[in-house]
PDB file of N, CA and C in Angstrom:
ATOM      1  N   UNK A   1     -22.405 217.970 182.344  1.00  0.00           N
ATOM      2  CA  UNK A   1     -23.636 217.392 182.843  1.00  0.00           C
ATOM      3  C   UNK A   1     -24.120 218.231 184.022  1.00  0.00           C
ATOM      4  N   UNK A   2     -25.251 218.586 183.983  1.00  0.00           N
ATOM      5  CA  UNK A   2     -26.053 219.064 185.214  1.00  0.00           C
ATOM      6  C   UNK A   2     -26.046 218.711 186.323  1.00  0.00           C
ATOM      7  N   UNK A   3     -25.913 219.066 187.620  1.00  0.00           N
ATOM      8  CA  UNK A   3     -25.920 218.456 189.123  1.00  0.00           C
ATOM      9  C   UNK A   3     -27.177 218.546 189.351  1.00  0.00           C
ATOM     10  N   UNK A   4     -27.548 217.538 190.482  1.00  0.00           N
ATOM     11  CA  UNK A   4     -28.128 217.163 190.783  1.00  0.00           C
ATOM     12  C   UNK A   4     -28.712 218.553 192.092  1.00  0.00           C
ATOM     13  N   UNK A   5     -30.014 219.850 191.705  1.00  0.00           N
ATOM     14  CA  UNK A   5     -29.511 220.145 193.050  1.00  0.00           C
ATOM     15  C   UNK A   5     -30.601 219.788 194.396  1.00  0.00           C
ATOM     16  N   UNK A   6     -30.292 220.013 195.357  1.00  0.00           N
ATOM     17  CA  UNK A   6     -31.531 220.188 196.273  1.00  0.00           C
ATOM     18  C   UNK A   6     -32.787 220.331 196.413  1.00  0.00           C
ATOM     19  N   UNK A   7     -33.270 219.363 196.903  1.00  0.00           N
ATOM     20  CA  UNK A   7     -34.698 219.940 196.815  1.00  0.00           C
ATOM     21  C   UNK A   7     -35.517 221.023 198.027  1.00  0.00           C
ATOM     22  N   UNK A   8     -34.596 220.982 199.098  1.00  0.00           N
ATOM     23  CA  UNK A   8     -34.974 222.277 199.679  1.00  0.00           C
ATOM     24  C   UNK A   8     -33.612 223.196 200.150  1.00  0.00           C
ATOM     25  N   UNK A   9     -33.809 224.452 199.756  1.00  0.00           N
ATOM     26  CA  UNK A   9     -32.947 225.451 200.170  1.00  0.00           C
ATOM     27  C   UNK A   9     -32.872 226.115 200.958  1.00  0.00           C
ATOM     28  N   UNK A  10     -32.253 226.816 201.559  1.00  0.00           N
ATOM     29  CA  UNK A  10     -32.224 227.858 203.067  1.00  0.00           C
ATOM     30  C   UNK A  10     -31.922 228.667 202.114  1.00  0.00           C
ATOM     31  N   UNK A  11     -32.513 229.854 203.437  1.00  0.00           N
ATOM     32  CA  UNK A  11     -32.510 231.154 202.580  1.00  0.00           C
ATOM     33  C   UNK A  11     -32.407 232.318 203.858  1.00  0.00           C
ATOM     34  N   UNK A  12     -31.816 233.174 203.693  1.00  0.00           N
ATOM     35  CA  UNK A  12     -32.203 234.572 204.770  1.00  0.00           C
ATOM     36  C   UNK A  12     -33.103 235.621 204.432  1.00  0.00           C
ATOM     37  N   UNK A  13     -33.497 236.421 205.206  1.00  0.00           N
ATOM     38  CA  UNK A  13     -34.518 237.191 204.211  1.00  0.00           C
ATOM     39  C   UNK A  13     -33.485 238.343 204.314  1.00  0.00           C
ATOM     40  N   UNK A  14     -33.649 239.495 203.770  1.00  0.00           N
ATOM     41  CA  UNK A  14     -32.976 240.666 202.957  1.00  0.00           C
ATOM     42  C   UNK A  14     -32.082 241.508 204.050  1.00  0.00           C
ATOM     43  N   UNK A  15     -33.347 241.480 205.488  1.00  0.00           N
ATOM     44  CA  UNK A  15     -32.899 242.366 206.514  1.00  0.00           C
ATOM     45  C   UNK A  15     -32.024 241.368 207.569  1.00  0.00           C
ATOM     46  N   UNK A  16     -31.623 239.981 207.305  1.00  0.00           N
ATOM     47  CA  UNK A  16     -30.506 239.619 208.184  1.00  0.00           C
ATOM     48  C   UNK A  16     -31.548 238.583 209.105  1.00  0.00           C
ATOM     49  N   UNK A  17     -32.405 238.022 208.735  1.00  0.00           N
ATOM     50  CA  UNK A  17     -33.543 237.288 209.793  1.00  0.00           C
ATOM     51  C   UNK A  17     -33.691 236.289 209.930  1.00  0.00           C
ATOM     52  N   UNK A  18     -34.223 235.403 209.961  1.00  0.00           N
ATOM     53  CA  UNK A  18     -34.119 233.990 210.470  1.00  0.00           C
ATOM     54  C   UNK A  18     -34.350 233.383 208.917  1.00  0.00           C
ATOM     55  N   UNK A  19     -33.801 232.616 208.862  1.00  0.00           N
ATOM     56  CA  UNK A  19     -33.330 231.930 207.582  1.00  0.00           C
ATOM     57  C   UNK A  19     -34.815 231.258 207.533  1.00  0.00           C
ATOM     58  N   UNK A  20     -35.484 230.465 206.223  1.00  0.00           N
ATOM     59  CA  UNK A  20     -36.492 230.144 206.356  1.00  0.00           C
ATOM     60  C   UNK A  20     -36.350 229.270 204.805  1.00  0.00           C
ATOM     61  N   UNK A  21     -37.077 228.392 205.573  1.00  0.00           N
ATOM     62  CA  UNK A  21     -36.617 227.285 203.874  1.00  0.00           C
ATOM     63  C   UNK A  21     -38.143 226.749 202.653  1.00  0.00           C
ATOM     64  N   UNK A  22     -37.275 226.856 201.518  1.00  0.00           N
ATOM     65  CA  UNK A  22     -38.215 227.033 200.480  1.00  0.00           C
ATOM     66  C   UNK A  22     -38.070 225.940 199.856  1.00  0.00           C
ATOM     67  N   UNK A  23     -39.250 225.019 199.752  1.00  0.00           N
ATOM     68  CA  UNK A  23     -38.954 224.171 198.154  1.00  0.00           C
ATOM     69  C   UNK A  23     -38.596 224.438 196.893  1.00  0.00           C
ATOM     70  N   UNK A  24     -38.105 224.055 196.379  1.00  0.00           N
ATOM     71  CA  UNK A  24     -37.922 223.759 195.415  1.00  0.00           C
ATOM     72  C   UNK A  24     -38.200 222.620 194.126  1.00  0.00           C
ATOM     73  N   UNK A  25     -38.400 222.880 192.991  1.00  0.00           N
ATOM     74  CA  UNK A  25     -38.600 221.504 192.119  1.00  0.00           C
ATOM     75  C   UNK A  25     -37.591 221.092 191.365  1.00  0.00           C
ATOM     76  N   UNK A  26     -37.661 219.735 190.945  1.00  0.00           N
ATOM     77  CA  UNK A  26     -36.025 219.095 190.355  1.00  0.00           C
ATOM     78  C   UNK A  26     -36.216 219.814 189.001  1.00  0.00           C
ATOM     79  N   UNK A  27     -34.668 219.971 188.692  1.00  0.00           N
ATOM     80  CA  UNK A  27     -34.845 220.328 187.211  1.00  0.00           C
ATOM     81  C   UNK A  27     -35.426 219.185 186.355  1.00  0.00           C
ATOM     82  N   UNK A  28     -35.219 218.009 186.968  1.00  0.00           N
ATOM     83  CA  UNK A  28     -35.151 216.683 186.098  1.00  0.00           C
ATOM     84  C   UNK A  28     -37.012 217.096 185.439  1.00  0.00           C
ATOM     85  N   UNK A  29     -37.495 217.622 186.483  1.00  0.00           N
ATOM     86  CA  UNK A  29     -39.290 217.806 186.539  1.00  0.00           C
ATOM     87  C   UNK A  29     -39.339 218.824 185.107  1.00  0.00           C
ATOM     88  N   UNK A  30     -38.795 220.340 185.659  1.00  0.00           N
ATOM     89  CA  UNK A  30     -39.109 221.127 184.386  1.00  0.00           C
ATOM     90  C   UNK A  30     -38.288 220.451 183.190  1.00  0.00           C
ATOM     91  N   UNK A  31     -37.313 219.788 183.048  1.00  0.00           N
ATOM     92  CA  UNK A  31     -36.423 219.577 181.627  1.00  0.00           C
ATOM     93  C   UNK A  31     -37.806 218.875 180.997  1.00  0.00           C
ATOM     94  N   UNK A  32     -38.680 217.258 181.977  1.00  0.00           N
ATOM     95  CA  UNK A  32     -39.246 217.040 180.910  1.00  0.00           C
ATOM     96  C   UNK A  32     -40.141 217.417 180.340  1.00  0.00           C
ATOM     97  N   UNK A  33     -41.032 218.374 181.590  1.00  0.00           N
ATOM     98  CA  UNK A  33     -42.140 219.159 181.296  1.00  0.00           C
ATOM     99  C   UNK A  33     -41.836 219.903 179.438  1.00  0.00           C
ATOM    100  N   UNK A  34     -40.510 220.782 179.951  1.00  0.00           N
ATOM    101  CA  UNK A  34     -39.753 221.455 178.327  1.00  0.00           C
ATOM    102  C   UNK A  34     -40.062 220.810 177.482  1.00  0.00           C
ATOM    103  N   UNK A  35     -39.319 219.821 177.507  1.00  0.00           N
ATOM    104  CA  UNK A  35     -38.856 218.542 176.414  1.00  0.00           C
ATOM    105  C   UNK A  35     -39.663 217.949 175.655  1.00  0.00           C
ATOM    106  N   UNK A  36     -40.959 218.237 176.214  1.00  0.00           N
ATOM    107  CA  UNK A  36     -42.390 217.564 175.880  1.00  0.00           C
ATOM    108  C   UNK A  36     -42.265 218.202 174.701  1.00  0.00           C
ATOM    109  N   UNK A  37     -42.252 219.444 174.703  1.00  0.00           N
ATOM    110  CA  UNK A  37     -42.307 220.028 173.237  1.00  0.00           C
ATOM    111  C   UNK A  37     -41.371 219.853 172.399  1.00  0.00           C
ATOM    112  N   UNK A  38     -41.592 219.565 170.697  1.00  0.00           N
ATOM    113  CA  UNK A  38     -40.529 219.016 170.029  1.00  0.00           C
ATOM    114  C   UNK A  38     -39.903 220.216 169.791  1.00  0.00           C
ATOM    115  N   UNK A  39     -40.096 221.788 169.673  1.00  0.00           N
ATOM    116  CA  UNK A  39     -38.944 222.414 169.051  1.00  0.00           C
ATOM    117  C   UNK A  39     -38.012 222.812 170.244  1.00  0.00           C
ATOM    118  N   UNK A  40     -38.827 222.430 171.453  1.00  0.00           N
ATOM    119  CA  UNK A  40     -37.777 222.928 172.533  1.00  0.00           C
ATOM    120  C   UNK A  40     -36.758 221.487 172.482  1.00  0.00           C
ATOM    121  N   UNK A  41     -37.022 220.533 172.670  1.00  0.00           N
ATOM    122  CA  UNK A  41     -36.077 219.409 172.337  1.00  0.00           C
ATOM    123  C   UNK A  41     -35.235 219.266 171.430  1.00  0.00           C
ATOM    124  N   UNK A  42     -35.529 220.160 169.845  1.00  0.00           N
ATOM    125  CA  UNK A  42     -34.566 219.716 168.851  1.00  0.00           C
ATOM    126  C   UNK A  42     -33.853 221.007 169.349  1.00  0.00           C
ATOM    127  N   UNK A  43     -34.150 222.157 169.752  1.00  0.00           N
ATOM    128  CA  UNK A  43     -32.725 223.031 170.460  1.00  0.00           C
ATOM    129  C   UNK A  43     -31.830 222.365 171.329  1.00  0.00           C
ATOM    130  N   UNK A  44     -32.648 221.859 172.190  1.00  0.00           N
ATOM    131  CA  UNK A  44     -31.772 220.655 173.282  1.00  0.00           C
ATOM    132  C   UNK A  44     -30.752 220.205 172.822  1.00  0.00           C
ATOM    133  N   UNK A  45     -31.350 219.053 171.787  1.00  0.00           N
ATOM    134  CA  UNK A  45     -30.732 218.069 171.199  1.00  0.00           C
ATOM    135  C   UNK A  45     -29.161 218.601 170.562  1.00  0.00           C
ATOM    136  N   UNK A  46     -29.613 219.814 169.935  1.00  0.00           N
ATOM    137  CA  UNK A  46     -28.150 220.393 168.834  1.00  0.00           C
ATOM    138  C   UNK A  46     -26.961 221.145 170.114  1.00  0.00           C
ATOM    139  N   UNK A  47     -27.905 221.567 170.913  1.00  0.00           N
ATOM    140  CA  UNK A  47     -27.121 221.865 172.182  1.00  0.00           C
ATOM    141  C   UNK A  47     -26.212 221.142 172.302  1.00  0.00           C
ATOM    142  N   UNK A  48     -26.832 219.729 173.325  1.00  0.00           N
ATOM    143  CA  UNK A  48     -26.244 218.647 173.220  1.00  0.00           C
ATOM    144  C   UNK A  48     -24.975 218.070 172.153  1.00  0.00           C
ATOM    145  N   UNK A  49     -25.774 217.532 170.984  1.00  0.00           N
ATOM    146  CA  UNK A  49     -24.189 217.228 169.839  1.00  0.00           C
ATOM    147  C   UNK A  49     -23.303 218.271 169.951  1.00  0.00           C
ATOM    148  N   UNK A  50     -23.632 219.453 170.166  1.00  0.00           N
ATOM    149  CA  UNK A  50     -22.051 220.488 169.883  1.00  0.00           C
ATOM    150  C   UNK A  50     -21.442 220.075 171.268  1.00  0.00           C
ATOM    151  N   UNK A  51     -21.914 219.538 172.215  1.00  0.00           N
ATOM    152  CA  UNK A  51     -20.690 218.886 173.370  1.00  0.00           C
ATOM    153  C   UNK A  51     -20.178 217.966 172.978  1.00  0.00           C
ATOM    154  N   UNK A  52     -20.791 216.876 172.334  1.00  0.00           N
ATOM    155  CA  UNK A  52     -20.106 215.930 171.917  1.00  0.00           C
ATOM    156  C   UNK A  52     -21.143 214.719 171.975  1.00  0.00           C
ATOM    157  N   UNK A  53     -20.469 213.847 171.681  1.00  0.00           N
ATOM    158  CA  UNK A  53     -21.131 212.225 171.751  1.00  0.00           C
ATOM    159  C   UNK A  53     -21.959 211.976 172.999  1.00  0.00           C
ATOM    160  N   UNK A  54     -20.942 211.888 173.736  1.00  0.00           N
ATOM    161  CA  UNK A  54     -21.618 211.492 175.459  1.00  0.00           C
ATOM    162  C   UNK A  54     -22.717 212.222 175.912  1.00  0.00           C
ATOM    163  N   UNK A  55     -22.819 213.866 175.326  1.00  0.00           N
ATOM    164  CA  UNK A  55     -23.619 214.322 175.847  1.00  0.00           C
ATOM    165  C   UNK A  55     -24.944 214.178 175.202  1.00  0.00           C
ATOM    166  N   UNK A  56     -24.665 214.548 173.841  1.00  0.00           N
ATOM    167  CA  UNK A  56     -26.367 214.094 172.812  1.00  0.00           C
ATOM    168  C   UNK A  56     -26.472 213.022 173.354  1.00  0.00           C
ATOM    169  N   UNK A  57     -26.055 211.602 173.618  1.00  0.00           N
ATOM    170  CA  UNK A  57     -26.775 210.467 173.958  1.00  0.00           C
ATOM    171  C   UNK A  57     -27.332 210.498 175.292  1.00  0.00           C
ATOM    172  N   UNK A  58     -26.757 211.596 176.353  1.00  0.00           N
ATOM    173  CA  UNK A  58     -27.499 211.793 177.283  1.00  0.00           C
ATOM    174  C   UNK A  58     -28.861 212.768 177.380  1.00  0.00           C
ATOM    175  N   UNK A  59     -28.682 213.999 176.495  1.00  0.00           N
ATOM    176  CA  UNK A  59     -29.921 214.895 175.895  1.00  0.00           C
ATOM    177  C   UNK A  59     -30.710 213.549 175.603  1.00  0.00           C
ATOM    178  N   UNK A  60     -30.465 212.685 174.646  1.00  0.00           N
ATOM    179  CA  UNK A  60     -31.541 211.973 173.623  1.00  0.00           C
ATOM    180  C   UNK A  60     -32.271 211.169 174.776  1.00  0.00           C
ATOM    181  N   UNK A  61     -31.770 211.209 175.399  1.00  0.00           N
ATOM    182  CA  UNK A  61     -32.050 210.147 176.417  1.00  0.00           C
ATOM    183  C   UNK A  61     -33.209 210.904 177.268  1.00  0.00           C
ATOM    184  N   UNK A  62     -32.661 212.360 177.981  1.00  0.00           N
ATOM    185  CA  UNK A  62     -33.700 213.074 178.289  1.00  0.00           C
ATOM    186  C   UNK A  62     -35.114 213.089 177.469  1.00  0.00           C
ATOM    187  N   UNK A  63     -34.997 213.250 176.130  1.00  0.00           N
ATOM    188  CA  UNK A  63     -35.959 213.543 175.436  1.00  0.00           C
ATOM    189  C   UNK A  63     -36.711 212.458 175.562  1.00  0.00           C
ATOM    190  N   UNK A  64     -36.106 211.194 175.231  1.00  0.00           N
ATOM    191  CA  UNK A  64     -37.413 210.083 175.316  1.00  0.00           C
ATOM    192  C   UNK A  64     -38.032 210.020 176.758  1.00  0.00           C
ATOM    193  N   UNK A  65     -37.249 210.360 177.735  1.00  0.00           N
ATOM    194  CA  UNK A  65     -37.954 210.376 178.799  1.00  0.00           C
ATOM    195  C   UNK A  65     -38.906 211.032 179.248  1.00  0.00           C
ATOM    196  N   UNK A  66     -38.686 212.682 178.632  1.00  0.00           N
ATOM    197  CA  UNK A  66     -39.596 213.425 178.795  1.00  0.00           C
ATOM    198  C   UNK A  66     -41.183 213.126 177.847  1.00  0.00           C
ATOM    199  N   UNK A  67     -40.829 212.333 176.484  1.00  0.00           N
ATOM    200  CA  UNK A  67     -42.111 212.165 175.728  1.00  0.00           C
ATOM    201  C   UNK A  67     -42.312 211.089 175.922  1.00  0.00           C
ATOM    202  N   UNK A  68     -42.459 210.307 176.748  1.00  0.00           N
ATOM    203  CA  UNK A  68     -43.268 208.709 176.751  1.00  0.00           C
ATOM    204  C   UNK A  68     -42.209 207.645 177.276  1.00  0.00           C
ATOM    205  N   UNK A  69     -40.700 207.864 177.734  1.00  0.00           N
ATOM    206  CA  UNK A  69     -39.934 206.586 177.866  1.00  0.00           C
ATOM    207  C   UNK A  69     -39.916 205.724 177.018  1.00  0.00           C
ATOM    208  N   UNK A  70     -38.700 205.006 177.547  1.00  0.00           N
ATOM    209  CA  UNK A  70     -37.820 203.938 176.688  1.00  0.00           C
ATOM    210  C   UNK A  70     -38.643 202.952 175.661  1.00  0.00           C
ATOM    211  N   UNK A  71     -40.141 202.381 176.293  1.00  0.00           N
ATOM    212  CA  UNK A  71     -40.781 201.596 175.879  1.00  0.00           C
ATOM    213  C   UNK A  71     -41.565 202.417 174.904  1.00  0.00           C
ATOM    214  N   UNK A  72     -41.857 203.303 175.158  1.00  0.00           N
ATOM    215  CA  UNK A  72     -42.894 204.018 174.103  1.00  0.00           C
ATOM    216  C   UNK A  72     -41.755 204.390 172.801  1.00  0.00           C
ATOM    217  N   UNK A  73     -40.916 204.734 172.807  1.00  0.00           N
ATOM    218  CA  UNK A  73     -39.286 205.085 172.187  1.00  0.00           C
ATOM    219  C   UNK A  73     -39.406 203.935 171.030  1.00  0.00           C
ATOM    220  N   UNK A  74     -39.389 202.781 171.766  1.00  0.00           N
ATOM    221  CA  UNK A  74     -39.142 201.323 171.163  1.00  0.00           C
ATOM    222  C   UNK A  74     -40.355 201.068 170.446  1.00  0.00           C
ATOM    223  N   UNK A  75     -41.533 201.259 171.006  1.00  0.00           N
ATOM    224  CA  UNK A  75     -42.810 200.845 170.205  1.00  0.00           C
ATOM    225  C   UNK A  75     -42.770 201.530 168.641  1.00  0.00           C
ATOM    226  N   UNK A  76     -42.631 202.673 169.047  1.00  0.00           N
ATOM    227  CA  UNK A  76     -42.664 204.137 168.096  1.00  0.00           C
ATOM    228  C   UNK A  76     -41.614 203.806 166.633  1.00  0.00           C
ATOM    229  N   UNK A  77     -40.532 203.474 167.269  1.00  0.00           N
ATOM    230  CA  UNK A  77     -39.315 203.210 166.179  1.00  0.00           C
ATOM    231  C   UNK A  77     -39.168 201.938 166.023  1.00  0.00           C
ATOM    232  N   UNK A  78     -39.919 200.891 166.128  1.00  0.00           N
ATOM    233  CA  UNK A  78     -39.844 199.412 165.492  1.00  0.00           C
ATOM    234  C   UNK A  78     -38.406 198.815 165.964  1.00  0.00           C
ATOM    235  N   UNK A  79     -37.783 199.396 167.117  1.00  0.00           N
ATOM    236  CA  UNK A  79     -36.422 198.855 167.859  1.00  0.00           C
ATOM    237  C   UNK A  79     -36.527 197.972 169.107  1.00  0.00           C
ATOM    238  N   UNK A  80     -36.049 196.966 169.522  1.00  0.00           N
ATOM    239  CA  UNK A  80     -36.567 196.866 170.965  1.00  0.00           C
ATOM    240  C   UNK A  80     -35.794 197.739 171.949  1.00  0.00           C
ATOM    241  N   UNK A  81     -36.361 197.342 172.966  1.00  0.00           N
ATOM    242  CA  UNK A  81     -36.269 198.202 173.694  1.00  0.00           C
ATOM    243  C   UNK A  81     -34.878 197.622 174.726  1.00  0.00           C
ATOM    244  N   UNK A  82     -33.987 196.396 174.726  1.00  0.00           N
ATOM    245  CA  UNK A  82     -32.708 196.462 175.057  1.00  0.00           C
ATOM    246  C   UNK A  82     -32.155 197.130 173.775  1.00  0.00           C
ATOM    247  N   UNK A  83     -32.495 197.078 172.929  1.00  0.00           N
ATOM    248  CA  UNK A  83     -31.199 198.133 172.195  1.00  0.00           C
ATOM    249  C   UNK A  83     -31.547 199.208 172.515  1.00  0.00           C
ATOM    250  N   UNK A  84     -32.341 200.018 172.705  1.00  0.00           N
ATOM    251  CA  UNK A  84     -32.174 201.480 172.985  1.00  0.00           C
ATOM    252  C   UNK A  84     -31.720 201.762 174.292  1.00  0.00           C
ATOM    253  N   UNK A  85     -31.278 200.984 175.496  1.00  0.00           N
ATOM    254  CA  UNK A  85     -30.768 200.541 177.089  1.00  0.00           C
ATOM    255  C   UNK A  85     -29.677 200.934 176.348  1.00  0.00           C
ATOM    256  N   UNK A  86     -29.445 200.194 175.824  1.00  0.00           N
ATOM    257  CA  UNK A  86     -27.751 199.686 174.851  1.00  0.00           C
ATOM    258  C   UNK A  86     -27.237 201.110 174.271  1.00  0.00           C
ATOM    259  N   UNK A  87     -28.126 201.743 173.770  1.00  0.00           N
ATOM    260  CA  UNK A  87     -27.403 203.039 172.413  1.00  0.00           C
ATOM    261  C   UNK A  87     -27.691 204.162 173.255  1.00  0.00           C
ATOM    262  N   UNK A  88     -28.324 204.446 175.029  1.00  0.00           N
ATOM    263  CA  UNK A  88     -28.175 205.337 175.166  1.00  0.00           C
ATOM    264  C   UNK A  88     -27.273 205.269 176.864  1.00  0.00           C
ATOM    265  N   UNK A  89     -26.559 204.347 176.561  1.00  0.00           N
ATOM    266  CA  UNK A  89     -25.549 203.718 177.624  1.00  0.00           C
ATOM    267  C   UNK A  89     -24.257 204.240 176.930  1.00  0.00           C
ATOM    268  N   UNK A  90     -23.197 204.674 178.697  1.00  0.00           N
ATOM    269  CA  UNK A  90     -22.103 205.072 178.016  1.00  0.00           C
ATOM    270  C   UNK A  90     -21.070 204.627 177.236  1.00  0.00           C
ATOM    271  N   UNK A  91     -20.969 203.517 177.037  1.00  0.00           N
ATOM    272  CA  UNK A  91     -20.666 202.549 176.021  1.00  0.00           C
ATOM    273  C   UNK A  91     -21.549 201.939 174.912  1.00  0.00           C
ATOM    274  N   UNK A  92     -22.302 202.733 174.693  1.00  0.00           N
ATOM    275  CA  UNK A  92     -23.282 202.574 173.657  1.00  0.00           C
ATOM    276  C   UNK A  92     -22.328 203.529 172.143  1.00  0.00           C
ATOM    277  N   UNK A  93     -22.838 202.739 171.442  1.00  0.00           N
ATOM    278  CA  UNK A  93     -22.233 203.015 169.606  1.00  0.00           C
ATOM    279  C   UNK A  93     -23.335 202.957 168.819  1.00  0.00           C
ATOM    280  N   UNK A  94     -23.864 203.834 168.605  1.00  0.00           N
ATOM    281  CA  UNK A  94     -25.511 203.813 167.982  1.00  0.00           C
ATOM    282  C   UNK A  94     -25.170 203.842 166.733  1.00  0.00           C
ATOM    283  N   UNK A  95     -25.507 203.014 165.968  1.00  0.00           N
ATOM    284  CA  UNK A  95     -25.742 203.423 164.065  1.00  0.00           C
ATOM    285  C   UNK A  95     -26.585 204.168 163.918  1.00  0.00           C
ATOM    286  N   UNK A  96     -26.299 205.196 162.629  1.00  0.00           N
ATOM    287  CA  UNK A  96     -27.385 205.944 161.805  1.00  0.00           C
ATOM    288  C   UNK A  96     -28.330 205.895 162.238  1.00  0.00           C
ATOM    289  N   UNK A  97     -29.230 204.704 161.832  1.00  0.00           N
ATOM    290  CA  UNK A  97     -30.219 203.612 161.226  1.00  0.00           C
ATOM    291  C   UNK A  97     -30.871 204.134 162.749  1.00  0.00           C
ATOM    292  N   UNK A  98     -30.295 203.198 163.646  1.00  0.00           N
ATOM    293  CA  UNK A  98     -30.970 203.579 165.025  1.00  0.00           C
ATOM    294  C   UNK A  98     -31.752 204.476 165.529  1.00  0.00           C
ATOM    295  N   UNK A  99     -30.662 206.008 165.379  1.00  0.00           N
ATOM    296  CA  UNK A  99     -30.580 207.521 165.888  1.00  0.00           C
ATOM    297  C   UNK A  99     -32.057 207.936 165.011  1.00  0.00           C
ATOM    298  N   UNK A 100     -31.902 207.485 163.598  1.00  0.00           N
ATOM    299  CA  UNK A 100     -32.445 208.190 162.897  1.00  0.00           C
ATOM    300  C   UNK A 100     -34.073 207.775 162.925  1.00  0.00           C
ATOM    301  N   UNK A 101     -34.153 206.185 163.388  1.00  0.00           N
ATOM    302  CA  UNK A 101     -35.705 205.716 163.850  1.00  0.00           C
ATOM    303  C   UNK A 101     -35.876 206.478 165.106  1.00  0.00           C
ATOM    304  N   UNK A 102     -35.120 206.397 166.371  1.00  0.00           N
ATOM    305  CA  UNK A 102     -35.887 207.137 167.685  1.00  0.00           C
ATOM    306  C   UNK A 102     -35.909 208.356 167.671  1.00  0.00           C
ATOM    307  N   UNK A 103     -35.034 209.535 166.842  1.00  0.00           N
ATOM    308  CA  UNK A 103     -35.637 210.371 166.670  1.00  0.00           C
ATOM    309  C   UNK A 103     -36.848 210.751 165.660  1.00  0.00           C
ATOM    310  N   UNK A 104     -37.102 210.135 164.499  1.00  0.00           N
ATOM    311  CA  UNK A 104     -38.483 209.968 163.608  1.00  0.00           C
ATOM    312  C   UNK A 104     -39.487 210.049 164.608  1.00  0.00           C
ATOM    313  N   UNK A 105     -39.302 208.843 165.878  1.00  0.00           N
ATOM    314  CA  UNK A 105     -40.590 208.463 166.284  1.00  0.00           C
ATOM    315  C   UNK A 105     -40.844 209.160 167.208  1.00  0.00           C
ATOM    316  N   UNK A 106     -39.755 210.622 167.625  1.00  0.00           N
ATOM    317  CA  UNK A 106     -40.036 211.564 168.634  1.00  0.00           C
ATOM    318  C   UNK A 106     -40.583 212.820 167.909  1.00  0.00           C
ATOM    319  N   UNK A 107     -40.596 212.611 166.553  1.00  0.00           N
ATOM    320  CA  UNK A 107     -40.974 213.422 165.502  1.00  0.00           C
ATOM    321  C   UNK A 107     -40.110 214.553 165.121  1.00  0.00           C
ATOM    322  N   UNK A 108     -38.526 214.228 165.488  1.00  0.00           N
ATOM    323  CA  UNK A 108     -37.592 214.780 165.231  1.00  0.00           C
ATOM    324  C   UNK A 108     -36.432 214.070 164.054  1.00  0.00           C
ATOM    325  N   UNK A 109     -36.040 215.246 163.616  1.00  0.00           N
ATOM    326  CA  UNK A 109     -35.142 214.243 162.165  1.00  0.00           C
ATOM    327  C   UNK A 109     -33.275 215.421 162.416  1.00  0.00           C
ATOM    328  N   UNK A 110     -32.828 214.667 161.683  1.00  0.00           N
ATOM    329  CA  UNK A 110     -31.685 215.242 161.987  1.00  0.00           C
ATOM    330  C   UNK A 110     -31.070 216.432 160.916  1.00  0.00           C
ATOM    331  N   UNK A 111     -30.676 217.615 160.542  1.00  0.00           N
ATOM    332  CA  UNK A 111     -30.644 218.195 159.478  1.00  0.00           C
ATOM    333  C   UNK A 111     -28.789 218.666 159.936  1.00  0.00           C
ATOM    334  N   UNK A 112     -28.140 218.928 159.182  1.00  0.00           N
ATOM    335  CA  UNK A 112     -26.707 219.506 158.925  1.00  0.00           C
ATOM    336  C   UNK A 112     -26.490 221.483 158.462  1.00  0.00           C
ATOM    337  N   UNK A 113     -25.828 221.982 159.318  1.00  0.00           N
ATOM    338  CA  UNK A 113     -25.278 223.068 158.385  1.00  0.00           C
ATOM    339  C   UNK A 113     -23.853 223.187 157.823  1.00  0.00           C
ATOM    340  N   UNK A 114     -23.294 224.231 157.402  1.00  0.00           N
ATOM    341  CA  UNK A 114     -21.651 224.735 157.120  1.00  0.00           C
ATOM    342  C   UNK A 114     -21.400 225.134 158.110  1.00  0.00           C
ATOM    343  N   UNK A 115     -20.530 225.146 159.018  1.00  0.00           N
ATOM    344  CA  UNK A 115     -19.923 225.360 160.116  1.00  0.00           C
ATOM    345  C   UNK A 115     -19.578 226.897 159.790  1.00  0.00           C
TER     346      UNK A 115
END
């Protein structure tokens, strides 16, 4: 999982000088800006599953956030919206059925290769 970093940094300049500090923006900002787009998300996403469980449900989670949130998620895929709290919680156990409506309604579907 990604850290969380700073939003402002110190810095020196090249020749040894008075340090001088720069903003910065959260990644959380550019991921969803990215994410907005679906083929950058379904890279995300496969990213994600090859870590494992915990992490796709945390990617998936990014993604709805970045395209409309939980409620728009729920409208979109005919789910309410405590189950999707529920399936993208770390004790969440998502069926098929679930995965396969909130990603439809992000306009993403799930496809398999041969390893």
């Amino acid at each position: 999982m990604l850290a969380t970093p700073k939003e402002v940094v110190a810095f020196r300049t090249q020749d040894g000088g008075v340090p001088f500090e720069m903003k910065t923006v959260s990644y959380k900002k550019i991921l969803r800006e990215k994410l907005h787009d679906p083929e950058t998300a379904a890279e995300y996403l496969t990213a994600c599953y090859e870590e494992g469980a915990e992490v796709f449900l945390l990617g998936l989670r990014d993604v709805v956030e970045a395209q409309g949130g939980v409620a728009r998620a729920a409208e979109l895929s005919k789910l309410n919206r405590e189950s999707l709290y529920r399936l993208f919680s770390r004790d969440g156990n998502p069926r098929l059925s679930s995965l396969s409506s909130v990603l439809s309604a992000l306009g993403l579907k799930m496809t398999f290769e041969a390893a």
